[in-house]
C-alpha atoms as a PDB file:
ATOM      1  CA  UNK A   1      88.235  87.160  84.694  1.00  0.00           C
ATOM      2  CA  UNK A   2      87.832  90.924  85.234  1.00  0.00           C
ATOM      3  CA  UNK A   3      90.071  92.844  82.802  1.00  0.00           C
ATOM      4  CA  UNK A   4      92.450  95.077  84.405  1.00  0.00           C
ATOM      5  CA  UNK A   5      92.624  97.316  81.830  1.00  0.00           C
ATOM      6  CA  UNK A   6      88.695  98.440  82.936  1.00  0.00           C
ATOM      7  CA  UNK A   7      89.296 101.937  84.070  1.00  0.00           C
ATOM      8  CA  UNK A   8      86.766 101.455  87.284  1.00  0.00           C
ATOM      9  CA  UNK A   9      88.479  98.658  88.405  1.00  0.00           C
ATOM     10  CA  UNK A  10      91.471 100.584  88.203  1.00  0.00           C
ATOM     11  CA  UNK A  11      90.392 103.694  89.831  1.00  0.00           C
ATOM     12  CA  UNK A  12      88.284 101.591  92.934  1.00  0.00           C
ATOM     13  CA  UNK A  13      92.258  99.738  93.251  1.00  0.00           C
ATOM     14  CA  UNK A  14      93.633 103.389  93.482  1.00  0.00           C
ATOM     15  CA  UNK A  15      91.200 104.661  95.896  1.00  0.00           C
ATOM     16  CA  UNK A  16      91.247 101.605  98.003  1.00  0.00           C
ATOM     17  CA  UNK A  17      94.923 101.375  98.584  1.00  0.00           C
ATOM     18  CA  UNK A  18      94.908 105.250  98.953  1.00  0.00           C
ATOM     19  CA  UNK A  19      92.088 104.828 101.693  1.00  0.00           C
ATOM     20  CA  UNK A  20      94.575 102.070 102.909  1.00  0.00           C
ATOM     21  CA  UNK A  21      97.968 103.350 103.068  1.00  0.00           C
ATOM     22  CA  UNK A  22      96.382 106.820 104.657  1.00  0.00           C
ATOM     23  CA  UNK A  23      94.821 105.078 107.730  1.00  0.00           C
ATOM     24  CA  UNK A  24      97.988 103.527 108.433  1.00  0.00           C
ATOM     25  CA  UNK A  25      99.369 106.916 108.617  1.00  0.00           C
ATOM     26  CA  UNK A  26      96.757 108.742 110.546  1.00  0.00           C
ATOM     27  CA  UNK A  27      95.855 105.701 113.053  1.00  0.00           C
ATOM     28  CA  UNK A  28      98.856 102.983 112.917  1.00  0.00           C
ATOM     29  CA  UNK A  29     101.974 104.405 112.978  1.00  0.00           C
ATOM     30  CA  UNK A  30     102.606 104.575 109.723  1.00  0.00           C
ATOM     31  CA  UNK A  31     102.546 102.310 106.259  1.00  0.00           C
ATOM     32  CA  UNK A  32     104.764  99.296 106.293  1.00  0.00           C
ATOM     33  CA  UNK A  33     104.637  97.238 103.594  1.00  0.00           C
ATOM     34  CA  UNK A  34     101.984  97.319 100.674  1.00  0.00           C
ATOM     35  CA  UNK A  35     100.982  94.341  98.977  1.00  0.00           C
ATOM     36  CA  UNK A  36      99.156  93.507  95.419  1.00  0.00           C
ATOM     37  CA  UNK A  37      98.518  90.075  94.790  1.00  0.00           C
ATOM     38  CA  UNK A  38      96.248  89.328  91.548  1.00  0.00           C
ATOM     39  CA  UNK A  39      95.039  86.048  91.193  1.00  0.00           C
ATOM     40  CA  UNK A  40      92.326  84.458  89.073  1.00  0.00           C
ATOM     41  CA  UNK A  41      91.043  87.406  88.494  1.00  0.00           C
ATOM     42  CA  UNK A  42      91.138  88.950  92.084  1.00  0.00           C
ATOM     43  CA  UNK A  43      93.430  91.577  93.422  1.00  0.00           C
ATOM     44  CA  UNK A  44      94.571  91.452  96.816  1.00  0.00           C
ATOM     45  CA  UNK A  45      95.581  94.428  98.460  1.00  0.00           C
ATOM     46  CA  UNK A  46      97.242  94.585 102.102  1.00  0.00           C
ATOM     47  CA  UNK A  47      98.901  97.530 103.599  1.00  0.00           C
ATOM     48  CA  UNK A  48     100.734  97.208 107.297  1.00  0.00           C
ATOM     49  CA  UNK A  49     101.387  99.078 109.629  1.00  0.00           C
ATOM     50  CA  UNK A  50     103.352  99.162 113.444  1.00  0.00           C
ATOM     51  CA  UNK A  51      99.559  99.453 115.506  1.00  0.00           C
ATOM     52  CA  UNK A  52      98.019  96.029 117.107  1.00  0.00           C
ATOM     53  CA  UNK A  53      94.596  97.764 117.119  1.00  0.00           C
ATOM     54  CA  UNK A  54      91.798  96.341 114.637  1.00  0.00           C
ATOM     55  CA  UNK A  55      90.543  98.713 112.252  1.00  0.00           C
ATOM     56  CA  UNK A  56      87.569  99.955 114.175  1.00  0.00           C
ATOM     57  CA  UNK A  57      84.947 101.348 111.712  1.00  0.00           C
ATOM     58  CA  UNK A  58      83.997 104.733 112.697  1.00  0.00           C
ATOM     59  CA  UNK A  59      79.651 105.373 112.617  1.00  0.00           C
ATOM     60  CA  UNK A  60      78.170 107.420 109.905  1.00  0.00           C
ATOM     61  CA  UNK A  61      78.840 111.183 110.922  1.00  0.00           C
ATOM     62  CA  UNK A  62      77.767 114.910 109.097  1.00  0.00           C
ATOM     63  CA  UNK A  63      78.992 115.243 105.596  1.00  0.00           C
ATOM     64  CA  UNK A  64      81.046 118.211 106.460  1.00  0.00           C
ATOM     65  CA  UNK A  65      82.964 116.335 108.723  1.00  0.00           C
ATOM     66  CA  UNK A  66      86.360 115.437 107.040  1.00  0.00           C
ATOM     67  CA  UNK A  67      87.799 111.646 107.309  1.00  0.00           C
ATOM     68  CA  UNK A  68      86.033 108.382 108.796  1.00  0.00           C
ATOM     69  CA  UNK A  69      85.159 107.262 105.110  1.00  0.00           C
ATOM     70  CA  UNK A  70      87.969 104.422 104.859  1.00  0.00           C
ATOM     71  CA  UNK A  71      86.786 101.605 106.102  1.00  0.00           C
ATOM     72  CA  UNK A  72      83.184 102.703 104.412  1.00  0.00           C
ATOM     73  CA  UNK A  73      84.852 102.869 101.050  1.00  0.00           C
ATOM     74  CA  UNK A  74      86.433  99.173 101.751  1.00  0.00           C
ATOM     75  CA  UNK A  75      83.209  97.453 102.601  1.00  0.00           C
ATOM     76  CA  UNK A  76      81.447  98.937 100.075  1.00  0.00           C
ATOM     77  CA  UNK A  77      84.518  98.280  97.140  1.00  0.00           C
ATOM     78  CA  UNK A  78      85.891  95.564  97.920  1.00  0.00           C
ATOM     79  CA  UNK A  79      84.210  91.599  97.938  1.00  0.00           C
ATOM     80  CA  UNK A  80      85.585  91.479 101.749  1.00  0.00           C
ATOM     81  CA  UNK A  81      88.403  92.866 103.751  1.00  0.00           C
ATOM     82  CA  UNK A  82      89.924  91.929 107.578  1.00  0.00           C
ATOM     83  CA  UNK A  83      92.728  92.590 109.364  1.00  0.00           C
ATOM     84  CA  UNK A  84      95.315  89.788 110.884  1.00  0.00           C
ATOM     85  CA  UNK A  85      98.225  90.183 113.560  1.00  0.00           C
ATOM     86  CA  UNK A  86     101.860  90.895 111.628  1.00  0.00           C
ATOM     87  CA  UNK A  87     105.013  91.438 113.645  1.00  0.00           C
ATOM     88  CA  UNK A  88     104.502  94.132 116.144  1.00  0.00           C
ATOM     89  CA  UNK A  89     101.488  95.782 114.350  1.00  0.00           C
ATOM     90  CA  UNK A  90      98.808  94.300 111.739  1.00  0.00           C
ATOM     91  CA  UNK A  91      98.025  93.838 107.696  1.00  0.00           C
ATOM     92  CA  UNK A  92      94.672  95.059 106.885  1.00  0.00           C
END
């Protein structure tokens, strides 16, 4: 069971629902509800949000560039990640 108390786990949960709860602002309308589910060792986290579009990974772009490193940070962090239709909008 991963301990909690690890401070990386900690600050990758952080950053992820950070990463999360921002794209639902910028691209869906806004956060909805934010969920954190631990289970055997696992945490689940799900943000919604009011947009029906998939996440759409944006391509590698210059470093300067600010934004596009979401959905980056979540395939690299966590052990997998979707999206699923909820009410009007989605849950990623």
């Amino acid at each position: 069971m991963t301990d909690v108390a690890d401070p990386v786990v900690v600050a990758d949960a952080v950053l992820l629902v950070s990463e999360l709860v921002g794209n639902a602002l910028r691209h869906g309308g806004g956060p909805g509800d934010l969920v954190l589910v631990r289970v055997t060792g696992r945490l689940r986290i799900e943000v919604s949000d009011a947009s029906p579009r998939p996440p759409v990974p944006r391509p590698p772009h210059h470093p300067d560039e600010a934004g596009g490193l979401g959905l980056l940070l979540l395939s690299r962090l966590a052990l997998r990640w979707g999206w699923r239709p909820s009410g009007p909008g989605k849950s990623v």
